[in-house]
Protein backbone atom coordinates (compact mmCIF):
# COMPACT_ATOMS: atom_id res chain seq x y z
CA UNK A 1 0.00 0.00 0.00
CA UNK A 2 1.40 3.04 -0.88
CA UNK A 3 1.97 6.12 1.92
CA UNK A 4 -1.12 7.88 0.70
CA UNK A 5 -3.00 5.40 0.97
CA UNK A 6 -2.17 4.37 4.51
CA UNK A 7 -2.59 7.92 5.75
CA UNK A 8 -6.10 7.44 4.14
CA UNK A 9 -6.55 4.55 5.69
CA UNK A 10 -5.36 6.05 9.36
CA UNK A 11 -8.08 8.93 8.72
CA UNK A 12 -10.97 6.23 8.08
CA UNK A 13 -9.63 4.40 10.91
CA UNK A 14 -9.49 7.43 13.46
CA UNK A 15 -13.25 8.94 11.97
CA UNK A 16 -14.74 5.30 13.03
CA UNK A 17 -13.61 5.69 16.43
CA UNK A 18 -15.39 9.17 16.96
CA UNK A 19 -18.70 9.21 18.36
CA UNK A 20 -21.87 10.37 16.44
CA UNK A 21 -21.49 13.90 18.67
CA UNK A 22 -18.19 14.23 17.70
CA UNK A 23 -18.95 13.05 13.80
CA UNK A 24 -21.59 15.88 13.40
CA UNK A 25 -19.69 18.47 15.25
CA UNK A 26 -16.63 17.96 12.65
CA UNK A 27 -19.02 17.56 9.36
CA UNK A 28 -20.38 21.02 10.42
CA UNK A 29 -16.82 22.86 11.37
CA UNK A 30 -15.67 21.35 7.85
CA UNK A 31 -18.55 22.81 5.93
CA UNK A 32 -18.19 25.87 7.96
CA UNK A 33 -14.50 26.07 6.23
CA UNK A 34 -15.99 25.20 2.80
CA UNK A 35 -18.33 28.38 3.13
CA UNK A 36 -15.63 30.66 4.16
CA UNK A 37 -14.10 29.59 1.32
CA UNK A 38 -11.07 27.95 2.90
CA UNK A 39 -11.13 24.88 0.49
CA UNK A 40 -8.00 22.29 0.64
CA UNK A 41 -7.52 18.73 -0.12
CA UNK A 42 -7.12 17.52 3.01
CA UNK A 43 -10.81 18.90 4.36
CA UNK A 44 -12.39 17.75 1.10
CA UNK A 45 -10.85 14.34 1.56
CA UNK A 46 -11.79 14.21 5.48
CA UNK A 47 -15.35 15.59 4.49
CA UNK A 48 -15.72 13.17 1.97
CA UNK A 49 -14.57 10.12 4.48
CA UNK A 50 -16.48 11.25 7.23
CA UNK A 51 -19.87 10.91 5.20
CA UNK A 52 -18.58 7.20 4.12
CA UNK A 53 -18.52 6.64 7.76
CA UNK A 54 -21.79 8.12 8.32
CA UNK A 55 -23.50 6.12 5.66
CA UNK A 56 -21.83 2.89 6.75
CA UNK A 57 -23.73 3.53 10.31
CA UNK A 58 -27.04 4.92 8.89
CA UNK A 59 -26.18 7.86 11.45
CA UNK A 60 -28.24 11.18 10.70
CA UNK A 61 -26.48 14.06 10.81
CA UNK A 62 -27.52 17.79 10.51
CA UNK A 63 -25.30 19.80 7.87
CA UNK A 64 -24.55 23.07 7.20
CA UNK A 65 -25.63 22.87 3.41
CA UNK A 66 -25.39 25.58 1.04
CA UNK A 67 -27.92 27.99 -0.61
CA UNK A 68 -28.35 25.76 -3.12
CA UNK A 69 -29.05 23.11 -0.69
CA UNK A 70 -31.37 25.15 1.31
CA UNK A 71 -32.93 26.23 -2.23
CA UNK A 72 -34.20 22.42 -3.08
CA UNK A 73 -35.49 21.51 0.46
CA UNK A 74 -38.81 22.17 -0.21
CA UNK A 75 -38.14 19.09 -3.71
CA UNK A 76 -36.59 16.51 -1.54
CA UNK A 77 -40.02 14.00 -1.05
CA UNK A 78 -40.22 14.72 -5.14
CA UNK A 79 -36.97 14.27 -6.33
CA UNK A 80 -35.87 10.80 -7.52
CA UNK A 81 -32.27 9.14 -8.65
CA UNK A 82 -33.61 8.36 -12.15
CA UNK A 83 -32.01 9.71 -15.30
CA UNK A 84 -32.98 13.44 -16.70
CA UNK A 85 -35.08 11.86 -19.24
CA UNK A 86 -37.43 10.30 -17.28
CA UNK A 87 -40.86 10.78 -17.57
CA UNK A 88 -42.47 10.15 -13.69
CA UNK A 89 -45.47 12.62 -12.75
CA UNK A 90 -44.57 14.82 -10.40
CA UNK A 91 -40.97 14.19 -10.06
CA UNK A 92 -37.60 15.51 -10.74
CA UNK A 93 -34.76 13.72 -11.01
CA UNK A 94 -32.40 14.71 -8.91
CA UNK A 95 -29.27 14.90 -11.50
CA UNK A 96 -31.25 17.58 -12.94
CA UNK A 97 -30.85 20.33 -10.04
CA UNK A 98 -27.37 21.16 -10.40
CA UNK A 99 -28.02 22.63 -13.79
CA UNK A 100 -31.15 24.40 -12.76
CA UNK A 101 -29.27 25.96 -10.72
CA UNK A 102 -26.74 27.23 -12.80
CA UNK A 103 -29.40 28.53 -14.86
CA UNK A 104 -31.15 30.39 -12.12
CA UNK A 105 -27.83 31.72 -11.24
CA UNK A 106 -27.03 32.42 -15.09
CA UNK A 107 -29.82 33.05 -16.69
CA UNK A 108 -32.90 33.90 -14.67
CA UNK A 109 -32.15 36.33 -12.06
CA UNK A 110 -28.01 36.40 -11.71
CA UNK A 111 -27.91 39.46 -9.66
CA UNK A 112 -30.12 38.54 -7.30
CA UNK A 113 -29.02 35.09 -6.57
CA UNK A 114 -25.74 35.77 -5.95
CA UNK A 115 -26.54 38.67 -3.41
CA UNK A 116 -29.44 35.94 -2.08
CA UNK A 117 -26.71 33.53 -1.98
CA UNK A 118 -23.73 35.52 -0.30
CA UNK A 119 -26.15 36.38 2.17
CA UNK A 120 -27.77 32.97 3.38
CA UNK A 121 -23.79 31.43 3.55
CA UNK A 122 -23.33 34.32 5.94
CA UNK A 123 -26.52 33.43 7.72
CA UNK A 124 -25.00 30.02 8.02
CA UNK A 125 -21.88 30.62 9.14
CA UNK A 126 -23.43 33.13 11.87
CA UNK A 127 -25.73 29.63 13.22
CA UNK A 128 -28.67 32.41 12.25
CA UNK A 129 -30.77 29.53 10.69
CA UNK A 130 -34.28 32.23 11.12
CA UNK A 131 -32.19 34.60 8.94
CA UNK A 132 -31.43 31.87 6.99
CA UNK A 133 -34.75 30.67 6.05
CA UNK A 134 -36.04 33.80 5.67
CA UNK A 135 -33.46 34.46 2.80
CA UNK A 136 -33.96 31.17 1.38
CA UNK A 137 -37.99 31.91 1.03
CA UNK A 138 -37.04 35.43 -0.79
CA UNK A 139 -35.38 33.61 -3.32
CA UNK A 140 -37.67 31.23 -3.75
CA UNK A 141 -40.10 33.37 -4.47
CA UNK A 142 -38.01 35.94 -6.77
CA UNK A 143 -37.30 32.94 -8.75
CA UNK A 144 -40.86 31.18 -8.52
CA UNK A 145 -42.15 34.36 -10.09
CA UNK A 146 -39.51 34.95 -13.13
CA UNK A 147 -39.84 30.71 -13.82
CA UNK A 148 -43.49 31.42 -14.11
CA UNK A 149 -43.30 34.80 -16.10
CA UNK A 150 -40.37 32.49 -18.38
CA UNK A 151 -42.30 29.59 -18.70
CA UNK A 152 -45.98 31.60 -20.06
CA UNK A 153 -43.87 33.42 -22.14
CA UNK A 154 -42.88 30.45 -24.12
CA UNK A 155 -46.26 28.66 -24.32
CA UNK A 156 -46.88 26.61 -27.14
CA UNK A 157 -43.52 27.75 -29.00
CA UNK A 158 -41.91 24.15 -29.51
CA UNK A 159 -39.25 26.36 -30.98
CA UNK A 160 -39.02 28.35 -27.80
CA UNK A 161 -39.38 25.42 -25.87
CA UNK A 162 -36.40 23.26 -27.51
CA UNK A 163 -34.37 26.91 -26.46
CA UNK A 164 -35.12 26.58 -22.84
CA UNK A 165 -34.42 22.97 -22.98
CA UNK A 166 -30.82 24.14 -23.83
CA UNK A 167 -30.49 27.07 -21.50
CA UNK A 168 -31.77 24.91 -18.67
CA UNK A 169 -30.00 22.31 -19.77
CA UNK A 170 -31.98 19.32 -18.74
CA UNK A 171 -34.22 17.65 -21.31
CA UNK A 172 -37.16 17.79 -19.55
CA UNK A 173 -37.11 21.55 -18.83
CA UNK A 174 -40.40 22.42 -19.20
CA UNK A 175 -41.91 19.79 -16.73
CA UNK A 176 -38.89 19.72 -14.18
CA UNK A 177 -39.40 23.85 -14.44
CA UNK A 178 -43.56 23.08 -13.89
CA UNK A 179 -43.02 20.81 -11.15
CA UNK A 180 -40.50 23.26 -9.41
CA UNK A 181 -43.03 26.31 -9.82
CA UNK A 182 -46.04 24.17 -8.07
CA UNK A 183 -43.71 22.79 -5.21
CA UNK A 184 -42.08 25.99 -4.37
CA UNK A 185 -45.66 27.81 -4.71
CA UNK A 186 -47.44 24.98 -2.20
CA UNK A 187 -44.02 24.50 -0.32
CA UNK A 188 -46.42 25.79 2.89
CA UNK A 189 -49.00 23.62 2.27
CA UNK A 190 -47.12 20.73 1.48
CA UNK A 191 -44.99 21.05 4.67
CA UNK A 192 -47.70 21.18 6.97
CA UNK A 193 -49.72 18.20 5.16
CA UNK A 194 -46.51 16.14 5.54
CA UNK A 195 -46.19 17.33 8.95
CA UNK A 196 -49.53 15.73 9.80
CA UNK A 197 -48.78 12.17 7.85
CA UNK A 198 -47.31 9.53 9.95
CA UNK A 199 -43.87 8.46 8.91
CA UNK A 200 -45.42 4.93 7.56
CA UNK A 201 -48.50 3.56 6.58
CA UNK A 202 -48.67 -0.27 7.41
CA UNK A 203 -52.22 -0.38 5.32
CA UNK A 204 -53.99 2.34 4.21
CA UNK A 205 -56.87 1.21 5.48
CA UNK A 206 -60.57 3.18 6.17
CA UNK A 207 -59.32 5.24 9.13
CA UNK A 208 -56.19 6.17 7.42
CA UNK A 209 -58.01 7.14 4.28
CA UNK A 210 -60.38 9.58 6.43
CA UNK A 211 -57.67 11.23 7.98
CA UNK A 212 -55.56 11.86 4.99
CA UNK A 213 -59.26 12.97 3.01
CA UNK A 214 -59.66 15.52 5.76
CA UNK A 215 -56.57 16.64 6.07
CA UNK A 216 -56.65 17.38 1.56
CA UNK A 217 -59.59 19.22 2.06
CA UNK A 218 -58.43 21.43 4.53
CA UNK A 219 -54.74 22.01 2.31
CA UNK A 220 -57.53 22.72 -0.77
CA UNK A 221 -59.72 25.34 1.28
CA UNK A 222 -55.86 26.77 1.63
CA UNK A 223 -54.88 27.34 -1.78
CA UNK A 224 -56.98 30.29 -2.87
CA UNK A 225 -55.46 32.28 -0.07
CA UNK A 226 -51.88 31.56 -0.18
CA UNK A 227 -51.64 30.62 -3.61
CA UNK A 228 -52.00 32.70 -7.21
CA UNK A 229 -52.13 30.84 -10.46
CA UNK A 230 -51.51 26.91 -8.83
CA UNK A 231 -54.25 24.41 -9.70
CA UNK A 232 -56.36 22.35 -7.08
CA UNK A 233 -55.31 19.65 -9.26
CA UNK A 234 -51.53 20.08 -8.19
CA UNK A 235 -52.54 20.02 -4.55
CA UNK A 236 -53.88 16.34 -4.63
CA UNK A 237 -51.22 15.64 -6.93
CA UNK A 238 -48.06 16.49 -4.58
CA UNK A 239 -50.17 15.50 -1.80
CA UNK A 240 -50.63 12.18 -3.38
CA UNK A 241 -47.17 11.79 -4.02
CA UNK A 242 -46.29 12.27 -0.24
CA UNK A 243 -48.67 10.02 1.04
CA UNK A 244 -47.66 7.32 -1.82
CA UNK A 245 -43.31 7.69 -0.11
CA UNK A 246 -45.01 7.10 3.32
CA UNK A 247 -46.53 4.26 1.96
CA UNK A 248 -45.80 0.16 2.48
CA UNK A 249 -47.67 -0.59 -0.61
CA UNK A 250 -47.86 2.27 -2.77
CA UNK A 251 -50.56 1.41 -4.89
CA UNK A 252 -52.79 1.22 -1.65
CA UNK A 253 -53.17 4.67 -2.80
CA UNK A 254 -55.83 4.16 -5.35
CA UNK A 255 -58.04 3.47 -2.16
CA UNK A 256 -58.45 7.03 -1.72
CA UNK A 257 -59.97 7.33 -5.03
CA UNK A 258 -62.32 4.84 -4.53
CA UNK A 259 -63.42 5.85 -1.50
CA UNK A 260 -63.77 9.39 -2.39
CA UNK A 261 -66.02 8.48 -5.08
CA UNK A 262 -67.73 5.80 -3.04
CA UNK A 263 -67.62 3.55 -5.62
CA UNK A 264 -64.95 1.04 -7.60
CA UNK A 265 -66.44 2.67 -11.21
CA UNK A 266 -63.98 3.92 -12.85
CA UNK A 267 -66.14 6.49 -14.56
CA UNK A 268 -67.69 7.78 -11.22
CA UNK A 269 -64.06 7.82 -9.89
CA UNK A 270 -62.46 9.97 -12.86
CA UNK A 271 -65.20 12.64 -12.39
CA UNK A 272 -62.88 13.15 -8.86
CA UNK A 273 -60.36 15.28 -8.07
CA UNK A 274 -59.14 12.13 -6.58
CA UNK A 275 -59.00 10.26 -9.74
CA UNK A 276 -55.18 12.46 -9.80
CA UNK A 277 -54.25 9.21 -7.31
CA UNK A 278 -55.23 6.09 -9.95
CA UNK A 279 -52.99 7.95 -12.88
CA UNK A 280 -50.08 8.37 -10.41
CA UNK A 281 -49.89 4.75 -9.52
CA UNK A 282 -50.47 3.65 -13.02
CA UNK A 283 -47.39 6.12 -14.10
CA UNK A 284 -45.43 4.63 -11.48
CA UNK A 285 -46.41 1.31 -12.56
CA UNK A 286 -45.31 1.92 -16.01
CA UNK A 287 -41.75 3.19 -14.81
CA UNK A 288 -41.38 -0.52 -13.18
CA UNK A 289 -41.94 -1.87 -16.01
CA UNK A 290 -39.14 0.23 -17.66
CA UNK A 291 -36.62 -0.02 -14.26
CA UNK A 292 -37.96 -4.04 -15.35
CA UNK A 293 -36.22 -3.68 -18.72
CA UNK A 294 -32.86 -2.12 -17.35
CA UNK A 295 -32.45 -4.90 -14.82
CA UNK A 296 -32.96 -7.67 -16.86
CA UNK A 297 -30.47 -5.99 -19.48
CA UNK A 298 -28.13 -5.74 -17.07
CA UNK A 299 -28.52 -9.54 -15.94
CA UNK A 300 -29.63 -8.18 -11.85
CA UNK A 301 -31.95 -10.37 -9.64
CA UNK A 302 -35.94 -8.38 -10.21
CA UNK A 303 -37.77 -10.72 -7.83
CA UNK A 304 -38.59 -7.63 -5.72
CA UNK A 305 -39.68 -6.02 -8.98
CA UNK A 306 -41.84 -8.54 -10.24
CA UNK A 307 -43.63 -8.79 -6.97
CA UNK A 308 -44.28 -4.91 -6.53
CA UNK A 309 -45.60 -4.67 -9.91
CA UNK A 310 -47.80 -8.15 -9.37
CA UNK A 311 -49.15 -6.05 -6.57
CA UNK A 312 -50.12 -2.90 -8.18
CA UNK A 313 -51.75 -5.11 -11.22
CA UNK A 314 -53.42 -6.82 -9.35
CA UNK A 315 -54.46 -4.34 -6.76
CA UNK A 316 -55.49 -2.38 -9.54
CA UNK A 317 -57.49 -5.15 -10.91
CA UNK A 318 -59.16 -5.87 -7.10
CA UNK A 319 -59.77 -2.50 -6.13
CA UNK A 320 -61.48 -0.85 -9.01
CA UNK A 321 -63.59 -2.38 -11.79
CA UNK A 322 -61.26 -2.68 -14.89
CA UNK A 323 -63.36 -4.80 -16.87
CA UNK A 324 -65.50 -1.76 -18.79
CA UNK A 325 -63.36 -0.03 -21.43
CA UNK A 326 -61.94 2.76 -20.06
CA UNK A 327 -58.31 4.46 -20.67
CA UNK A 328 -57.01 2.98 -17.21
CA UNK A 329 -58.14 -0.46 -18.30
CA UNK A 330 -56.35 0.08 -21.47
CA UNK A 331 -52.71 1.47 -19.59
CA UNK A 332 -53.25 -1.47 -17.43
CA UNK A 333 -53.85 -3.87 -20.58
CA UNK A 334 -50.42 -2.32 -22.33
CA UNK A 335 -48.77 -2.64 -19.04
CA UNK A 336 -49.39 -6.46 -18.76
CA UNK A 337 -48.46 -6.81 -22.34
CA UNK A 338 -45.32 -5.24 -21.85
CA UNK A 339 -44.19 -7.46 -18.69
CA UNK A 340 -45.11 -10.77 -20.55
CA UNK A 341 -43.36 -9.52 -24.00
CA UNK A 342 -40.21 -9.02 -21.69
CA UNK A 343 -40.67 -12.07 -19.33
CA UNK A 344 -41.48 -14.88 -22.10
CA UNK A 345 -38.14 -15.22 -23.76
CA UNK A 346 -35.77 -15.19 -20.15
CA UNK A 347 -38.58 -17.66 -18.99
CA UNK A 348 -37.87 -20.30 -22.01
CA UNK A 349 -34.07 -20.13 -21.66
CA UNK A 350 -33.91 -21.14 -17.94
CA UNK A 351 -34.61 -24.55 -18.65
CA UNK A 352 -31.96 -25.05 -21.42
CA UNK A 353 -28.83 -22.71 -19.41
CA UNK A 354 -29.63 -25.14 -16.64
CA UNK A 355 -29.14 -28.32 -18.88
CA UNK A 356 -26.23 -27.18 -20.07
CA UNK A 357 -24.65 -26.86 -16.90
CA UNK A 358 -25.55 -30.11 -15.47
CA UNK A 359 -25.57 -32.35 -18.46
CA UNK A 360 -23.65 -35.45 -17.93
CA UNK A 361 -19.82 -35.55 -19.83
CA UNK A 362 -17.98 -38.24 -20.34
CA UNK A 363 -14.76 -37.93 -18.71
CA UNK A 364 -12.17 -37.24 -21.83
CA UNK A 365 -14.38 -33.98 -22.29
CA UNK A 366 -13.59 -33.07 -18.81
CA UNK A 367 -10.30 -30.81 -18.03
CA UNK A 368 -8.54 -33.02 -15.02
CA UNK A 369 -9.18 -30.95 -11.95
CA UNK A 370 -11.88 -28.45 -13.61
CA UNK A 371 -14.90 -27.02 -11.96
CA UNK A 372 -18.20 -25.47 -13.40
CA UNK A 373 -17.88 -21.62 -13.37
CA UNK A 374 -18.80 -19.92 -10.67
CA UNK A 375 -20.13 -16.84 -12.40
CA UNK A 376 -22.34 -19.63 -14.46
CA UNK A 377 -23.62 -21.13 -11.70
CA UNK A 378 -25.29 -17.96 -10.27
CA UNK A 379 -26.38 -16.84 -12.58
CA UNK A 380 -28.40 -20.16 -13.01
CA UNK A 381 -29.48 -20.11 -9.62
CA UNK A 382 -31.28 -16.22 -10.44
CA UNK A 383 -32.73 -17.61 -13.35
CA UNK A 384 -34.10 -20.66 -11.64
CA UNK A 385 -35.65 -18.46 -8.84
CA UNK A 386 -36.60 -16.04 -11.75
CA UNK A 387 -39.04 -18.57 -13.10
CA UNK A 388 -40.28 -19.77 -9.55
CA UNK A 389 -41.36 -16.02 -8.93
CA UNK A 390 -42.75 -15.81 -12.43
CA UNK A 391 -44.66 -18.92 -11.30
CA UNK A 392 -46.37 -17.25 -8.14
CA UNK A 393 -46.96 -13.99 -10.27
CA UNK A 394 -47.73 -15.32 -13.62
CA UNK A 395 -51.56 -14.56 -13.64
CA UNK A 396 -51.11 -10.85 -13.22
CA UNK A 397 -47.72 -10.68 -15.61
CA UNK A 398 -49.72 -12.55 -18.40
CA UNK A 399 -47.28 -15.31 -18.01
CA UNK A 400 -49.24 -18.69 -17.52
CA UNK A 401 -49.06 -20.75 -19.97
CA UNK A 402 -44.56 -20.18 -20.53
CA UNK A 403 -44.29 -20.04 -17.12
CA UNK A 404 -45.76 -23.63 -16.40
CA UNK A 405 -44.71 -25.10 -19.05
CA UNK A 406 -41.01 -23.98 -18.09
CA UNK A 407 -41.15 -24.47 -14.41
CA UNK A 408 -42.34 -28.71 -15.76
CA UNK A 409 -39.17 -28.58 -17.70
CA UNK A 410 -37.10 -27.83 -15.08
CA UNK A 411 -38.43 -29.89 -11.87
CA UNK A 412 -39.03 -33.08 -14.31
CA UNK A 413 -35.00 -32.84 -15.40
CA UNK A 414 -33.69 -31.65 -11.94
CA UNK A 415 -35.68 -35.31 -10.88
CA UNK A 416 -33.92 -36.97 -13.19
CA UNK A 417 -30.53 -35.26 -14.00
CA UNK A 418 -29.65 -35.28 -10.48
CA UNK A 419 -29.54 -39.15 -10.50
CA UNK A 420 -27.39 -39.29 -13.22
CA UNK A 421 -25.07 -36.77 -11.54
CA UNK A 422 -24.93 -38.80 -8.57
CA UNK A 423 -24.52 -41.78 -10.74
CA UNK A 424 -21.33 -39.94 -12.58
CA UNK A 425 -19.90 -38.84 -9.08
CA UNK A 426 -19.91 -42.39 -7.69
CA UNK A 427 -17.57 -43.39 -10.61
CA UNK A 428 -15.87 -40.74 -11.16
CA UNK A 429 -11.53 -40.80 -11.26
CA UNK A 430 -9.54 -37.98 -9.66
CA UNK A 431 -8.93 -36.47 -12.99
CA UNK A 432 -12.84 -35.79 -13.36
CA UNK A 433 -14.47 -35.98 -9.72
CA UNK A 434 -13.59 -32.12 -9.05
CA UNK A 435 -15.72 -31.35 -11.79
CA UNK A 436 -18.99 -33.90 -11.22
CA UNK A 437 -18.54 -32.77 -7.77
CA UNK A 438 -19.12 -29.09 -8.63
CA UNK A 439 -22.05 -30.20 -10.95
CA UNK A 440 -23.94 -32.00 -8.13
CA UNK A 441 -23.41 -28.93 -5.95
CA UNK A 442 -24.83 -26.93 -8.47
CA UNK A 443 -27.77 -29.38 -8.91
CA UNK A 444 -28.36 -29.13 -5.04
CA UNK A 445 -28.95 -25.17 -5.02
CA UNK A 446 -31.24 -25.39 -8.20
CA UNK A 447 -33.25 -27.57 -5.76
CA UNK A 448 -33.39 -25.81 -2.84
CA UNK A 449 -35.08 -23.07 -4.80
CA UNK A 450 -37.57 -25.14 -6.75
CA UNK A 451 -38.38 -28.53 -4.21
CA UNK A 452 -37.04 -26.61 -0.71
CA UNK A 453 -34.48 -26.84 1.75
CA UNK A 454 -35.19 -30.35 2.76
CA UNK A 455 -34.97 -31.84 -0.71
CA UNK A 456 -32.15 -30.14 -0.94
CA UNK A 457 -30.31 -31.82 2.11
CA UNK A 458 -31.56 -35.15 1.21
CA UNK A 459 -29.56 -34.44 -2.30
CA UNK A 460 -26.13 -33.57 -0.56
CA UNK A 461 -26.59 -36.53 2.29
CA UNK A 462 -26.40 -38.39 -1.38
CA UNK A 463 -23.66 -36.96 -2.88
CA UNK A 464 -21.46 -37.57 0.02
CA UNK A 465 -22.70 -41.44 0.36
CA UNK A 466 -21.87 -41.49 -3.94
CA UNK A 467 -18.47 -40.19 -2.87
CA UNK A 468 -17.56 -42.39 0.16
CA UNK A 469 -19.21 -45.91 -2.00
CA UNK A 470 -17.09 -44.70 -5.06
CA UNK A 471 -14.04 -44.55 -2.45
CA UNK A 472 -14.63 -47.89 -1.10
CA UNK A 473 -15.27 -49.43 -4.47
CA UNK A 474 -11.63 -47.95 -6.13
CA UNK A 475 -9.50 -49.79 -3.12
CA UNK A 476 -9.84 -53.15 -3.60
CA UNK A 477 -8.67 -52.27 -7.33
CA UNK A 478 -5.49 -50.16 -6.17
CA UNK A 479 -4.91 -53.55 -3.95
C-alpha cells in the first residue's frame, strides 16, 4: 500500500472511532470552512470520508448545506435518482438540479441570486438559521415568479421550448421547471400536510383514508389564499405523491380514489379530483416496467420487482372495476403486455442454461481438476428463482401458460438429472471428480429453490454417500 494510501486509511480508521457527537460536530466545522471559502484537499478528503462513515452507520447528521441546498429543500419528497429523461409525474430527477441551478444563477435572475446567496452562507456561518430561512424563502419566491413569467412566455412555441431545454439544460425543462413552480408555490402547504402524515402507513386502510381525506380538504380550502395561479389539481397531486413515499404498498393509494367516489367505477371515480391518485400509480407502474427492462439488461436479480408490480396489477385489478373499457383499463392492458413480452423469452431459456450446466460428460471432455464456473452457476441459480417467482406472479404478468410449461421442464429434469449426476460422481476418477462434484453442488442449489431446503439436504446426504461408495469401491482395485 502506498503512503497515501495508509494515511487514508489512518483517517478512516481514526473517523470510526469518533462518536456520532463528535462526527456531526466535525461535518459542520468542515462545511463551515468550505463556506468561508477555505477549500483544501485535506478537508475535502476528510469531508468526503467522514460521510462514508456516516452512511456505513445509517447515522443522521444535521449539515450546514449551502444555498443551493437550502434552495431544493422544499423538492426533496419529489426528487428521484432516475435519469434526466425520465418521464415520472410529479418528479424531478435529482441529476437535474445542479443545472437548474446554474441557470437560475445564469440566466434567470443572476444578480439577485448571488446577493441571495452571499447572504444565506453568511446566515450560516453566523448559526442564524431564522435569517437563513427567511433568505432562502425570498429567493424562492423571486425565482418562482420569473420561472413562471419564463415559462408563459414560451407557451406553445416548440421552438421556444427546444431553447429553454438548452439554457436549462436538462431535457425535460419544461416539466422539471412546472413541477418546481407548483412545489415551491405549495411549499407551505405541502410542509404542513406532511407534517400531519405519519412516517409509515402499514395499510392504508378506512381510518387512514379519512384522515388523509380531511386533512386534503383542509390544504384545498388553503390554496386560494396563499396561492395565485396553482391548480387544485396540483394540490392532490403532490399531496398524493407524499402520502404514496409514506406508503408500504404504494398502490394502496388508489383506495383514496375509490373511496372518495364511493364507488370502484372507474367512470364515477375519474369525475374526482381524486381520480389524480389512480394515474399516479399507473405512471409509477409503467416506470417498473421500464426499471424491469434495465435490470434484466443488465442480468440483476428483479424478484422484488416482479412482486411490486404483481401487486399494483393486481391491486389495480381488485380494487377498481377494470373490466368496462376505459383508458385505465387500457394502460393497465399495455402494461401487462409489456411485462409478458419481456418475461417470455428469459422464462424459455432457464430450462436449457440449466441443462447445459448439469448435463452429464464423459470424462475425456472433462479438463482433469476443472470445476463449473462460478459466475455460471449464479447466474443459473437467479434464473431458476426467476421462473419460480414468475410462477407465483404469472396470472397478473400474463405469463401462464410459458411459465408452467417452463417451471415442468425444469423440476421433471432436476428429478432426473440429479440421478445421473450422482450416478457420474460415484464413478468418477480424480482427474474428473472435481468437476462432477461441482455439478452435483450446483444441482443441489437449483433444488433448494424449486423442491425446498429439505430436498435439498436429502440431495447432498447423497452426494457424500456417492463419494464415500465410489471410495470404497476404487481400493480393492489399487490392492
Amino acid at each position: 500500500m502506498t503512503s497515501d494510501g495508509q494515511s487514508i486509511e489512518r483517517l478512516r480508521e481514526y473517523l470510526r472511532t469518533l462518536k456520532p457527537a463528535a462526527r456531526s460536530m466535525l461535518v459542520q466545522e468542515l462545511e463551515r470552512s468550505l463556506l468561508r471559502g477555505e477549500e483544501s484537499t485535506a478537508n475535502e478528503l476528510a469531508l468526503q470520508e467522514l460521510h462514508r462513515a456516516i452512511r456505513a452507520d445509517a447515522q443522521p447528521v444535521p449539515r450546514i448545506g449551502d444555498a443551493a441546498r437550502l434552495f431544493f429543500t422544499p423538492l426533496e419528497p419529489f426528487l428521484i435518482d432516475a435519469h434526466a429523461d425520465h418521464k415520472r409525474i410529479g418528479r424531478i430527477a435529482r441529476i437535474s438540479l445542479e443545472p437548474i441551478w446554474s441557470w437560475i444563477g445564469r440566466d434567470l435572475i443572476p444578480a439577485e441570486a448571488k446577493a441571495l446567496s452571499e447572504d444565506i452562507n453568511r446566515a450560516l456561518l453566523a448559526d442564524d438559521r431564522t435569517k437563513a430561512d427567511q433568505l432562502v424563502r425570498a429567493l424562492h419566491e423571486r425565482a418562482t415568479l420569473r420561472m413562471k413569467e419564463a415559462v408563459a412566455a414560451i407557451g406553445s412555441d416548440e421552438k421556444a421550448r427546444r431553447r429553454l431545454a438548452v439554457q436549462v439544460g436538462t431535457p425535460r425543462a419544461m416539466h422539471d421547471l412546472g413541477t418546481m413552480i407548483a412545489v415551491m408555490s405549495l411549499r407551505d402547504v405541502l410542509a404542513d400536510f406532511s407534517r400531519r402524515l405519519p412516517n409509515h402507513i402499514r395499510a392504508f386502510e378506512r381510518d387512514q383514508i379519512d384522515a388523509v381525506k380531511a386533512q386534503l380538504d383542509t390544504a384545498t380550502a388553503q390554496l386560494s389564499s396563499v396561492t395565485a395561479g396553482i391548480r387544485k389539481s396540483d394540490v392532490f397531486l403532490y399531496a398524493f405523491i407524499l402520502v404514496m413515499n409514506r406508503l408500504a404498498a404504494p398502490w394502496q393509494l388508489i383506495r383514496i380514489a375509490t373511496r372518495a367516489a364511493e364507488s370502484d367505477d372507474t367512470a364515477r371515480v375519474a369525475e374526482t379530483p381524486y381520480a389524480a391518485a389512480v394515474t399516479l400509480v399507473l405512471s409509477e407502474a409503467e416506470n417498473m416496467v421500464g426499471e424491469l427492462r434495465s435490470e434484466l439488461r443488465a442480468g440483476r436479480p428483479i424478484v422484488s420487482m416482479l412482486k411490486a408490480i404483481h401487486d399494483a396489477a393486481r391491486g389495480l385489478r381488485s380494487e377498481m372495476d377494470l373490466s368496462v373499457e376505459s383508458p385505465w383499463s387500457r394502460q393497465l392492458m399495455a402494461i401487462r403486455a409489456e411485462v409478458s413480452s419481456l418475461l417470455k423469452a428469459e422464462i424459455e431459456a432457464t430450462p436449457g442454461f440449466v441443462r447445459r450446466l448439469l448435463r452429464p460428460r464423459p470424462a475425456k471432455d472433462i479438463v482433469p481438476g476443472s470445476l463449473l464456473d462460478s459466475i455460471d452457476v449464479s447466474e443459473a441459480e437467479m434464473r431458476v428463482e426467476f421462473v419460480g417467482a414468475c410462477r407465483q406472479y404469472a396470472n397478473e404478468l400474463a405469463v401462464n401458460e410459458v411459465t408452467t410449461r417452463a417451471h415442468s421442464e425444469l423440476t421433471l429434469y432436476l428429478e432426473t438429472g440429479t440421478k445421473v449426476l450422482l450416478d457420474s460422481l460415484r464413478h468418477a476418477g480424480d482427474a474428473d471428480r472435481p468437476f462432477r462434484q461441482s455439478q452435483v453442488d450446483a444441482a443441489i442449489r437449483f433444488c433448494r429453490t424449486v423442491f425446498g431446503s429439505e430436498y435439498a439436504g436429502l440431495l447432498a446426504k447423497a452426494a457424500e454417500v456417492a463419494v464415500q461408495t465410489g471410495t470404497a469401491e476404487r481400493r480393492p482395485a489399487r490392492a
